[in-house]
N, C-alpha and C. Protein backbone atom coordinates (compact mmCIF):
# COMPACT_ATOMS: atom_id res chain seq x y z
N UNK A 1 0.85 -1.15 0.00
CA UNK A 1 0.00 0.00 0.00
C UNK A 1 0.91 1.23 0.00
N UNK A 2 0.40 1.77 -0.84
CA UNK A 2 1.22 3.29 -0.94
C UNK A 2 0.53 4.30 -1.03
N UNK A 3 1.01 5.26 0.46
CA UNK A 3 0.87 6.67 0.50
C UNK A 3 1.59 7.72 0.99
N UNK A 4 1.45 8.67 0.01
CA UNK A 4 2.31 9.12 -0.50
C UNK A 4 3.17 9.11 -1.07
N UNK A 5 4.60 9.44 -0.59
CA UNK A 5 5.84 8.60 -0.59
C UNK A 5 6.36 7.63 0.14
N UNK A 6 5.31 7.42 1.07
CA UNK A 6 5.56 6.03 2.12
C UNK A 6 4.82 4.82 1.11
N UNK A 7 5.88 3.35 1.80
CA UNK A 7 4.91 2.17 1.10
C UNK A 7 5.01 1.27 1.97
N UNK A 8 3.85 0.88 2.51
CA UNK A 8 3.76 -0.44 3.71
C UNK A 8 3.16 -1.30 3.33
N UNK A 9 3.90 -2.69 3.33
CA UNK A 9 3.72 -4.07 2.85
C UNK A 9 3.08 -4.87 4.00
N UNK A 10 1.90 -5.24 3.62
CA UNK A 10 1.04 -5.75 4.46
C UNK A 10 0.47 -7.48 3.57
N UNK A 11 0.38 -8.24 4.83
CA UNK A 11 -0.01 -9.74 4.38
C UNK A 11 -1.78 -9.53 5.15
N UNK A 12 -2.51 -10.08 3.90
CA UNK A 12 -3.64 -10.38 4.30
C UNK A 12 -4.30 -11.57 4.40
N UNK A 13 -5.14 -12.13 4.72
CA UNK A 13 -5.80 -13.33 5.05
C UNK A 13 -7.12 -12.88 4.99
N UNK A 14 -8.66 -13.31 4.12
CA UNK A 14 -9.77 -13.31 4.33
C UNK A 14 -10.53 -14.28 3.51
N UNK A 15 -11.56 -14.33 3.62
CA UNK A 15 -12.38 -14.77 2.96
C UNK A 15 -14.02 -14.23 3.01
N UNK A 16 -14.80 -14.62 1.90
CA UNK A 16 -16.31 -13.80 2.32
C UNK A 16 -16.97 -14.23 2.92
N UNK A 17 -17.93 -13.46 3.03
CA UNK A 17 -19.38 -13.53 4.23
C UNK A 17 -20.54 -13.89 3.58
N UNK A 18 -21.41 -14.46 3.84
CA UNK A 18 -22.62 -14.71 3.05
C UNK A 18 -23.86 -14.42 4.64
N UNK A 19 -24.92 -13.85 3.84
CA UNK A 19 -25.97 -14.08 5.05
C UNK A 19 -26.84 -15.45 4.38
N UNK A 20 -27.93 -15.87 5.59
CA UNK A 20 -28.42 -17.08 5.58
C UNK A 20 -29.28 -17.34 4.21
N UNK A 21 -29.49 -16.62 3.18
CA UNK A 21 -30.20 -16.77 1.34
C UNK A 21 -28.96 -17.22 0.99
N UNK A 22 -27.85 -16.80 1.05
CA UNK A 22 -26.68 -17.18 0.39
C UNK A 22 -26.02 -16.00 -0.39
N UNK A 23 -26.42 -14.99 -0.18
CA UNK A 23 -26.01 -13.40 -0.75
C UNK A 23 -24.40 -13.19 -0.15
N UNK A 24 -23.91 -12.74 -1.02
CA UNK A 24 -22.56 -11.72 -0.52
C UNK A 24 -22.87 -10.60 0.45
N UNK A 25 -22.15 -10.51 1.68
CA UNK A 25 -22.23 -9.50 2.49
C UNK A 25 -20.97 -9.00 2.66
N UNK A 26 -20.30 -9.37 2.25
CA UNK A 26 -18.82 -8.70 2.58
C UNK A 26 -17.49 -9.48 2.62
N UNK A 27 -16.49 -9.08 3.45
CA UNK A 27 -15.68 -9.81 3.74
C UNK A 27 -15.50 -9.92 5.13
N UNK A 28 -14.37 -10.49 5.52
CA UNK A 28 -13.90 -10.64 6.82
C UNK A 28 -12.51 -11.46 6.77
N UNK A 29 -11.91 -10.54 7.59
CA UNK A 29 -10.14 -11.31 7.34
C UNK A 29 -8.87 -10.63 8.13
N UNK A 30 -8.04 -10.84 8.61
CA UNK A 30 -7.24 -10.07 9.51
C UNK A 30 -5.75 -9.77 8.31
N UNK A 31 -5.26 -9.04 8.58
CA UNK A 31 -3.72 -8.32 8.26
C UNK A 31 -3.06 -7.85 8.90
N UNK A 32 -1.46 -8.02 8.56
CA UNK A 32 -0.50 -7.41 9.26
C UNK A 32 0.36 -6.93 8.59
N UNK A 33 0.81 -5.69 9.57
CA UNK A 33 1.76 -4.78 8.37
C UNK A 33 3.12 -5.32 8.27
N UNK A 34 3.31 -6.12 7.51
CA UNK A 34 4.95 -6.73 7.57
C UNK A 34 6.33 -5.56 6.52
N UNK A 35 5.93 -4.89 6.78
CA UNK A 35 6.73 -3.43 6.47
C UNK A 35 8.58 -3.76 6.32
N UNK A 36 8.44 -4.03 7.83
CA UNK A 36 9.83 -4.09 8.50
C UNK A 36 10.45 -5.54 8.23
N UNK A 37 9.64 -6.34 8.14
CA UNK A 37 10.49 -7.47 7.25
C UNK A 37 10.56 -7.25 6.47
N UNK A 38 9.93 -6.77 5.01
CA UNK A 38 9.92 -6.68 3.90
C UNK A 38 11.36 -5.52 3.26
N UNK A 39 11.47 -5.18 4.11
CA UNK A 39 12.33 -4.03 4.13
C UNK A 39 13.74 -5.07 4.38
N UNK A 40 13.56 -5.31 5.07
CA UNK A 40 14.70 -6.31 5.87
C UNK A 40 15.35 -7.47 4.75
N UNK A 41 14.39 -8.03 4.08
CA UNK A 41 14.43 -8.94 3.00
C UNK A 41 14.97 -8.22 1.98
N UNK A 42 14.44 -6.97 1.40
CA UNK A 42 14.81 -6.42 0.51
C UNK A 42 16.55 -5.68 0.59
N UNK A 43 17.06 -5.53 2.18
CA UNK A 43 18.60 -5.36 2.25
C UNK A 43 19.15 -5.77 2.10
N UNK A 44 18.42 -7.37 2.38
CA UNK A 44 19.38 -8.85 2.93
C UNK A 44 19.47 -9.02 0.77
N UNK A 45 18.75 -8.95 0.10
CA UNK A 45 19.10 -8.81 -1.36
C UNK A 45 20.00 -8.11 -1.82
N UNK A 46 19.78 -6.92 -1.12
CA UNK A 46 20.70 -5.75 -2.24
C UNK A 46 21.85 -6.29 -1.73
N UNK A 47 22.07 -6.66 -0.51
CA UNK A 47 23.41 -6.65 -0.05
C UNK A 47 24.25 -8.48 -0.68
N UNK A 48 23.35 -8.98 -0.66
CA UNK A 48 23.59 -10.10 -1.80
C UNK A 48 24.45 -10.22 -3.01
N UNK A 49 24.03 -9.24 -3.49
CA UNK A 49 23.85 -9.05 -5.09
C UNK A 49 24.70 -7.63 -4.89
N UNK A 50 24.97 -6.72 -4.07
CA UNK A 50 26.08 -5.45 -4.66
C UNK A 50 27.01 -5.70 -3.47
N UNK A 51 27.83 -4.66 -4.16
CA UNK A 51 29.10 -4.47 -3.78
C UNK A 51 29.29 -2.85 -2.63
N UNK A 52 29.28 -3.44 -1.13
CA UNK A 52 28.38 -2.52 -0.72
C UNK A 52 29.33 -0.88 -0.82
N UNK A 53 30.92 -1.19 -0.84
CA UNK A 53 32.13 0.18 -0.97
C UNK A 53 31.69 0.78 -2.14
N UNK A 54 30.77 -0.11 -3.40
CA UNK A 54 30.83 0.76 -5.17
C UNK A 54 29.59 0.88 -5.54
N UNK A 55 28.41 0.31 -4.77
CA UNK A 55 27.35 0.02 -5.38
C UNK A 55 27.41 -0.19 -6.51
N UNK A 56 28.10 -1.05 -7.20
CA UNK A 56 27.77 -1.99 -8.41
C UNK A 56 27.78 -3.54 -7.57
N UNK A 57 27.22 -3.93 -8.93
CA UNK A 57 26.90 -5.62 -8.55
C UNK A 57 28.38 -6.12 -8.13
N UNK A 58 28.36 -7.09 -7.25
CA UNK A 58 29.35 -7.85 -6.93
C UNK A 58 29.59 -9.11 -7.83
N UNK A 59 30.83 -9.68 -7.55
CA UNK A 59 31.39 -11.18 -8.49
C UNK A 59 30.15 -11.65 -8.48
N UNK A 60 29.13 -12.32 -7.61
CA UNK A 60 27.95 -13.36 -7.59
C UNK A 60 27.41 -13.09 -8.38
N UNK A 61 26.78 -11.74 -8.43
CA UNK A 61 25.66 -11.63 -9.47
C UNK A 61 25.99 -10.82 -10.50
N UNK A 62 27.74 -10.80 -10.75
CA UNK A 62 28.31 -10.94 -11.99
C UNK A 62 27.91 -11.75 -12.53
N UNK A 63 28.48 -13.28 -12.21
CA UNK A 63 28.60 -14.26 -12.48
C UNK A 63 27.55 -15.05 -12.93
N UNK A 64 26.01 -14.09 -12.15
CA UNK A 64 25.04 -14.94 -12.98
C UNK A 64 24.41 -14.10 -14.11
N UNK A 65 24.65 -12.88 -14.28
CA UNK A 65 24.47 -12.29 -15.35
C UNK A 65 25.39 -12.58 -16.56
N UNK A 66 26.44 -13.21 -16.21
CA UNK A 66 27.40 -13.93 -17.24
C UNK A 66 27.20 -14.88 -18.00
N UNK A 67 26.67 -15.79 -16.71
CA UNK A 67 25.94 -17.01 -17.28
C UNK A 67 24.43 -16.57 -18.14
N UNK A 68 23.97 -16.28 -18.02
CA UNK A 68 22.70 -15.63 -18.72
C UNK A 68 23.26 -15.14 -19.96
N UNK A 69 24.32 -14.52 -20.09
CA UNK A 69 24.40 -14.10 -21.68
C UNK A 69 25.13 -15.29 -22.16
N UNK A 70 25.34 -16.31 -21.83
CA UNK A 70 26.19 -17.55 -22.40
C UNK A 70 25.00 -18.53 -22.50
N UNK A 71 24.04 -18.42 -22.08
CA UNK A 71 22.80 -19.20 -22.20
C UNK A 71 22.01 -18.57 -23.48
N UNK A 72 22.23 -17.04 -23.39
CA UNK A 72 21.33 -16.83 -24.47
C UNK A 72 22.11 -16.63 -25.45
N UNK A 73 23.85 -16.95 -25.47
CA UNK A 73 24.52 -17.07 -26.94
C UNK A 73 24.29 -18.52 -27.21
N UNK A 74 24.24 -19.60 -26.33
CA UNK A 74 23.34 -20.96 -26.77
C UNK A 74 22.53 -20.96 -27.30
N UNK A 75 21.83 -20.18 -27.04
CA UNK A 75 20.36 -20.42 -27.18
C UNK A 75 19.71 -19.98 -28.46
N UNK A 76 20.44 -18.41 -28.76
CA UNK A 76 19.58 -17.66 -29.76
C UNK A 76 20.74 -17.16 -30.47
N UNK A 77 22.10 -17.42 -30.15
CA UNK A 77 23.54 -16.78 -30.79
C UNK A 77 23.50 -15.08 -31.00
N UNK A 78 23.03 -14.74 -29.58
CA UNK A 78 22.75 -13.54 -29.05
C UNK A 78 24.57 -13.24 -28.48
N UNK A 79 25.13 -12.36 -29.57
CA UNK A 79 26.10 -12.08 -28.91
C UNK A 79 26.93 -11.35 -27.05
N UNK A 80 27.69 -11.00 -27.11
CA UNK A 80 28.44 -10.63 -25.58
C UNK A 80 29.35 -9.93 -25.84
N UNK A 81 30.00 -9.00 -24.84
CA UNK A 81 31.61 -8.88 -24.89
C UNK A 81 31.28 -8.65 -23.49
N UNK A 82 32.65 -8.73 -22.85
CA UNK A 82 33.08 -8.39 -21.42
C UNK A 82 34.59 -8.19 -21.73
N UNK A 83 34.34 -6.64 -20.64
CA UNK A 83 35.62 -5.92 -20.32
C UNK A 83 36.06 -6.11 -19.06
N UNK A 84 36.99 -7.21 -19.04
CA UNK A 84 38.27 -7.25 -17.13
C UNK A 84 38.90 -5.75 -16.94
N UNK A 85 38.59 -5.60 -16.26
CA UNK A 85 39.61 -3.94 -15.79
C UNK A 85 40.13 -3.80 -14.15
N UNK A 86 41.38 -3.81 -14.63
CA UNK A 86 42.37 -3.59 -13.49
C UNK A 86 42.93 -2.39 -13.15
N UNK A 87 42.72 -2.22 -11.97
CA UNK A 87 43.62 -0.77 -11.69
C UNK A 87 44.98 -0.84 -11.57
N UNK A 88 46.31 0.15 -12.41
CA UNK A 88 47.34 0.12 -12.29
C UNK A 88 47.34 0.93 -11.07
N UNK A 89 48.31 0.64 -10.48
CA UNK A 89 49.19 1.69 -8.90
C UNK A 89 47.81 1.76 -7.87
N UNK A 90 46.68 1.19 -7.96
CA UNK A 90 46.32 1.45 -7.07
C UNK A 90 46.74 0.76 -5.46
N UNK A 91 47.18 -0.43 -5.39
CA UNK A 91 47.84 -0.93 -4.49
C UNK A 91 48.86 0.09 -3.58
N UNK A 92 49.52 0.92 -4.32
CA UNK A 92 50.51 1.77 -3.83
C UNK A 92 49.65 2.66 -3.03
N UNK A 93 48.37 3.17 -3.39
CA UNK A 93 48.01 4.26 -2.85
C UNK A 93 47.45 3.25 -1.30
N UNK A 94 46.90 1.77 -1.76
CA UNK A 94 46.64 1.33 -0.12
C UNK A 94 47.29 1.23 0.60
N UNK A 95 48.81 1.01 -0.06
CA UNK A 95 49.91 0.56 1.15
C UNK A 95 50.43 1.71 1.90
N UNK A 96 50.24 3.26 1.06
CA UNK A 96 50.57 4.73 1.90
C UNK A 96 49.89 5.48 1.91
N UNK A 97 48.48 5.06 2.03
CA UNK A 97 47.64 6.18 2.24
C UNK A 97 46.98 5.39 3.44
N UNK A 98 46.74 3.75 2.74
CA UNK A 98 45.62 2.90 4.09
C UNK A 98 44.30 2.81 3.47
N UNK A 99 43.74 1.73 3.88
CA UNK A 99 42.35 1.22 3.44
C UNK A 99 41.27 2.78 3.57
N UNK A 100 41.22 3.27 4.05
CA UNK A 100 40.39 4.19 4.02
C UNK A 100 40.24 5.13 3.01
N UNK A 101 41.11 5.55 2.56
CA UNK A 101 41.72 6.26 1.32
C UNK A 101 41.17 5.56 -0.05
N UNK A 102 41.93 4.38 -0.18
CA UNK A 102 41.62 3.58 -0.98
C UNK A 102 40.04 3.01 -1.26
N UNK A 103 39.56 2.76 -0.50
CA UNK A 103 38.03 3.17 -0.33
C UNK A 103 37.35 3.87 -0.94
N UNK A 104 37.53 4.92 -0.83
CA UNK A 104 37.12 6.19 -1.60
C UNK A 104 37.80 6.55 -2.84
N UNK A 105 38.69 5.74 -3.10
CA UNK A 105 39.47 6.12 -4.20
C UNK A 105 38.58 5.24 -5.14
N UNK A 106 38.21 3.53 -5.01
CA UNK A 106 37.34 2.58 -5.47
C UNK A 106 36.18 3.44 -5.44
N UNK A 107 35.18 3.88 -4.72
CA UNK A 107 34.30 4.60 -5.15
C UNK A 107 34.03 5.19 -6.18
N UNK A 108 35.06 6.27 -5.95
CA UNK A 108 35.14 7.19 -7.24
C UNK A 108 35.86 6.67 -8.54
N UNK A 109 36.27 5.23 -8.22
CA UNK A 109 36.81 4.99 -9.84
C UNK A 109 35.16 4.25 -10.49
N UNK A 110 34.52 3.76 -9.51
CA UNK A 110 33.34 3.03 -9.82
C UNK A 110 32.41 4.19 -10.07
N UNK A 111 32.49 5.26 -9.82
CA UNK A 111 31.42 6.56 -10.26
C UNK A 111 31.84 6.39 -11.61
N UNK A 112 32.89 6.45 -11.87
CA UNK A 112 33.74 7.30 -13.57
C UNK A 112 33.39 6.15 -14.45
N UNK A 113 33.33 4.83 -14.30
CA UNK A 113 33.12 3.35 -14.28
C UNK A 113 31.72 3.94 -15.37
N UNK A 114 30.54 4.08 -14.18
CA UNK A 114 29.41 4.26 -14.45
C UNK A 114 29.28 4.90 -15.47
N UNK A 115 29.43 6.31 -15.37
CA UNK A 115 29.42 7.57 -16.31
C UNK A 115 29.67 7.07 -17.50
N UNK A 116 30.60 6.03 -18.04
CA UNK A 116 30.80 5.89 -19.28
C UNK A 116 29.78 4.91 -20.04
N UNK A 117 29.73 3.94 -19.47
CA UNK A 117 29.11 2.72 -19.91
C UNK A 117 27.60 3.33 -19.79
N UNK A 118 26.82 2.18 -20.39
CA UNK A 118 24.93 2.54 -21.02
C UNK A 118 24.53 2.12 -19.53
N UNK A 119 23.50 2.53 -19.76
CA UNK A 119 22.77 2.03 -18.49
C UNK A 119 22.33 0.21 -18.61
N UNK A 120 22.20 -0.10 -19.72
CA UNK A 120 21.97 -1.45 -20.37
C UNK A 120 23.20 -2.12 -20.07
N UNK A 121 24.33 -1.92 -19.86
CA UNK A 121 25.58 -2.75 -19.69
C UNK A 121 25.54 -3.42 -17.79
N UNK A 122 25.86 -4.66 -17.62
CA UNK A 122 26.21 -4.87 -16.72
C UNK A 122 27.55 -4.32 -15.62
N UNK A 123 27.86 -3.67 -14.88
CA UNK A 123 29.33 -3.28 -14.42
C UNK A 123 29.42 -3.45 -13.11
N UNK A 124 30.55 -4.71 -12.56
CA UNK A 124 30.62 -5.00 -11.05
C UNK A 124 32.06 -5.12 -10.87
N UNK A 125 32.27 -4.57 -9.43
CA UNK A 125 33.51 -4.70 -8.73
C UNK A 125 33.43 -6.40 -8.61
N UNK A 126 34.64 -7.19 -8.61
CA UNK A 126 34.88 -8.30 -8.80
C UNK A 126 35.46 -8.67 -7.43
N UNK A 127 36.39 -7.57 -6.77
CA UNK A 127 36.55 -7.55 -5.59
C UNK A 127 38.46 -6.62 -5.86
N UNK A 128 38.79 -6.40 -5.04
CA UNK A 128 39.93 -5.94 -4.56
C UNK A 128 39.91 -4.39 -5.74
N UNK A 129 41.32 -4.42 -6.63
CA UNK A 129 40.85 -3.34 -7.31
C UNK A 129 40.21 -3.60 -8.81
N UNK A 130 39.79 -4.83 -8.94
CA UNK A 130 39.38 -5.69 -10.00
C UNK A 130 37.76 -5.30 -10.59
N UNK A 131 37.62 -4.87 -11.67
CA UNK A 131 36.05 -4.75 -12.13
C UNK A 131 36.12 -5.34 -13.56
N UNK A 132 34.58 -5.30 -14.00
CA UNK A 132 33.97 -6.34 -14.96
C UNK A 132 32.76 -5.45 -15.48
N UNK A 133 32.43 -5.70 -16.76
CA UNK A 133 31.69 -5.00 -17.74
C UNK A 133 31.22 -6.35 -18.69
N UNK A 134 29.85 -5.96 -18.71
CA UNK A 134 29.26 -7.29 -20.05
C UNK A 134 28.30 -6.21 -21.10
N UNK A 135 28.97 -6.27 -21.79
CA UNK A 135 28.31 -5.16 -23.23
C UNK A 135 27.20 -6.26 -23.15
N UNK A 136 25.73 -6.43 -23.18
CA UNK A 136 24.99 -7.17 -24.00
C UNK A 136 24.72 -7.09 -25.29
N UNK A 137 24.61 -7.99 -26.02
CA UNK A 137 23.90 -8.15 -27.54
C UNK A 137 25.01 -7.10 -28.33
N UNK A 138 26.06 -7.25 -28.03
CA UNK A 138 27.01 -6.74 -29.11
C UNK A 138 28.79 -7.35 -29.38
N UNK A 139 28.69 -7.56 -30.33
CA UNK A 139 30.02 -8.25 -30.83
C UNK A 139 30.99 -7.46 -31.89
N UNK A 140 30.69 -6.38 -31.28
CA UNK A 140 31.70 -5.38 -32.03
C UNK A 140 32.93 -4.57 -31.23
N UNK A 141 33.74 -5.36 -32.09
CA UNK A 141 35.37 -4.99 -31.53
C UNK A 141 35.19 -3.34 -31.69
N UNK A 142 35.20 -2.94 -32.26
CA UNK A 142 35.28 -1.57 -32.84
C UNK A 142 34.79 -1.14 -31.36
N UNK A 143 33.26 -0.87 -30.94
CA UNK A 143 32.76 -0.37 -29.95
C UNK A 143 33.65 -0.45 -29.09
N UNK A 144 34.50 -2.17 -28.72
CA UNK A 144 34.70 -2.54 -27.11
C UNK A 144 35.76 -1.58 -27.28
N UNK A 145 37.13 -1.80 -28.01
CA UNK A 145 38.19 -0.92 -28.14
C UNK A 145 37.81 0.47 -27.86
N UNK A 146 36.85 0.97 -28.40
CA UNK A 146 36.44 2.86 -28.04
C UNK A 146 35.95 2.98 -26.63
N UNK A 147 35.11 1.83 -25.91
CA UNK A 147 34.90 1.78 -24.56
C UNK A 147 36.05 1.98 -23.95
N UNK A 148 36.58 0.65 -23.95
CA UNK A 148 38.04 0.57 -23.23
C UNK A 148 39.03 1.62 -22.76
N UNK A 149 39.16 2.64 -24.76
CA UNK A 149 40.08 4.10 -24.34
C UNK A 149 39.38 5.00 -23.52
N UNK A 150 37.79 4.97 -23.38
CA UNK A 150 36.79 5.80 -23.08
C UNK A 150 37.30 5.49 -21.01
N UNK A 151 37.32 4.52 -20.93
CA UNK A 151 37.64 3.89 -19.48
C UNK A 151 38.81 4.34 -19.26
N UNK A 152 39.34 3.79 -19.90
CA UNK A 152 41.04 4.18 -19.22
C UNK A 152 41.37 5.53 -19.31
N UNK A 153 41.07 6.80 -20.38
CA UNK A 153 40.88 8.31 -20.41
C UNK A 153 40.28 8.63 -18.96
N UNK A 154 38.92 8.23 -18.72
CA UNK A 154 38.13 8.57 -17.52
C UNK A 154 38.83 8.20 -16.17
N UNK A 155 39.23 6.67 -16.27
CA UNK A 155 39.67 6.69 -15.12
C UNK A 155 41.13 7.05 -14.47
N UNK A 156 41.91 7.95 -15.77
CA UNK A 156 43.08 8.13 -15.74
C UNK A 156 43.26 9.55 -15.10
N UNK A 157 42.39 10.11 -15.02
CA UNK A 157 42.02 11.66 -14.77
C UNK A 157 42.77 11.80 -13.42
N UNK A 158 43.24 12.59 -12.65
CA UNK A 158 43.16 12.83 -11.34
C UNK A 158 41.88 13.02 -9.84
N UNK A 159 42.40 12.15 -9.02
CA UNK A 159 41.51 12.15 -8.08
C UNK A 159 41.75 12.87 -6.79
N UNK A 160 40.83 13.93 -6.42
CA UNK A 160 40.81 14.20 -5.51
C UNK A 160 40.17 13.87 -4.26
N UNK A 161 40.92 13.32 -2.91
CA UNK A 161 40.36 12.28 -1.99
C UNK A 161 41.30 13.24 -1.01
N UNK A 162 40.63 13.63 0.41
CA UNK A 162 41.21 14.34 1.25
C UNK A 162 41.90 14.91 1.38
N UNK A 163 41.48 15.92 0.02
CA UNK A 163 42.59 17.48 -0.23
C UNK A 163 43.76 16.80 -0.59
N UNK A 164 43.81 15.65 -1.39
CA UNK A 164 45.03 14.65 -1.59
C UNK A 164 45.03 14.21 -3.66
N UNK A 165 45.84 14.80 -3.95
CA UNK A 165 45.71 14.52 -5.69
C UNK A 165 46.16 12.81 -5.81
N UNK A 166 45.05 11.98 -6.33
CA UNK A 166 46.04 10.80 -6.70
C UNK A 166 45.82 10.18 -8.45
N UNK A 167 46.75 9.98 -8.71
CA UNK A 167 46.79 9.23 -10.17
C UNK A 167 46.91 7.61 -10.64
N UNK A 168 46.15 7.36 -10.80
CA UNK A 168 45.91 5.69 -11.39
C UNK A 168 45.83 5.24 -12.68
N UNK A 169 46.02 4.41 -13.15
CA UNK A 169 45.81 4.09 -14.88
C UNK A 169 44.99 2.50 -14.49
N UNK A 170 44.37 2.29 -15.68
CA UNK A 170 43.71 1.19 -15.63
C UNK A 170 43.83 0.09 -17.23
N UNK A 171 43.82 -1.15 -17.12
CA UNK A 171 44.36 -2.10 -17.58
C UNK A 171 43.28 -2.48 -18.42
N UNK A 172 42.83 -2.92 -19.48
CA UNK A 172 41.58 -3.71 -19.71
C UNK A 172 42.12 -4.91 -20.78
N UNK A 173 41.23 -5.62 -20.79
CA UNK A 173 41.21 -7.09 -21.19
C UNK A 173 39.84 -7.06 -22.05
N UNK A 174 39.89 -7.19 -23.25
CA UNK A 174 38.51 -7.82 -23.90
C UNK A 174 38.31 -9.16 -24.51
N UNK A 175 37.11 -9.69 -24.55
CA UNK A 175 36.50 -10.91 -24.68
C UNK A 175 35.18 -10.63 -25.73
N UNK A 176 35.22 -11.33 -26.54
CA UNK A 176 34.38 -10.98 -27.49
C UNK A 176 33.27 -12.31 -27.90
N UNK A 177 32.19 -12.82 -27.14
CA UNK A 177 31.67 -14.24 -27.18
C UNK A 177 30.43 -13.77 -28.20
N UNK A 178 30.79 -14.56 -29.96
CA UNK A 178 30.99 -15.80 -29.74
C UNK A 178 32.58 -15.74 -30.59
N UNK A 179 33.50 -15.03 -30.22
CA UNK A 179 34.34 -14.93 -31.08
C UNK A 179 35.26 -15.11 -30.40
N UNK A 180 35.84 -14.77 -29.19
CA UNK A 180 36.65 -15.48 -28.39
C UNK A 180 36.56 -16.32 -27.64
């Protein structure tokens, strides 16, 4: 049920009423507002399925969106590509700046991440400084290569993280299914 901008998820139970001819009189049935589980369920998902430092999807539900485009290049020879992308030097900045830093440094490479790619593309941190991209329904080298410089331009930029300039370069790897 939704009002306003509030929405409360409620479980119901009823069944109808008849008087003694056999007529409809109504209903009768109890509910409860299960709000706060529903809510609860719905974290215990997101947190499943993303990556909670980048908000992109994590390896898992990389991995099954992977599988899904390898089912539907079985299936219908619905092409793929996926882009591996590694961060150069970012290690350096964890070992002298410290996880915290670095943190925010992953953030903001996963903002710049975003910005480039369609909203239609899959894009998840894989874990450490490791991310992943699945172009759907396209098998064109041409595109992945212009992505790729498009990524590594973006994420090559300078970052500013606690009044602190830092510089990274990033690595990519393409895969072109059904061609590689």
């Amino acid at each position: 049920m939704k009002i306003g901008d509030n929405t409360d998820w409620w479980r119901l139970s009823g069944k109808p009423t008849y008087d003694d001819l056999g007529n409809h009189t109504g209903f009768i049935g109890i509910g409860s507002n299960v709000t706060t589980e529903k809510k609860a369920e719905m974290r215990i998902s997101m947190l499943a399925h993303s990556d909670v430092l980048t908000g992109l999807m994590n390896r898992a539900k990389f991995t099954e969106k992977l599988n899904h485009a390898i089912s539907r290049l079985e299936r219908y020879g619905t092409p793929f590509t996926v882009l591996y992308l590694d961060l150069d030097r970012f290690k350096l900045v964890n070992d002298t700046r410290g996880h915290p830093v670095g943190d925010k440094l992953l953030a903001s490479v996963a903002h710049r991440i975003r910005s480039v790619v369609r909203d239609s593309d899959s894009v998840a941190r894989l874990g450490g400084d490791e991310f992943a991209i699945i172009i759907h329904e396209s098998a064109d080298a041409v595109f992945a290569a212009k992505l790729a410089s498009r990524l590594i331009a973006e994420t090559s930029e300078p970052y500013m993280i606690d009044g602190e300039t830092f510089r990274i370069g990033m690595s990519v790897g393409i895969a072109i299914a059904p061609i590689n």
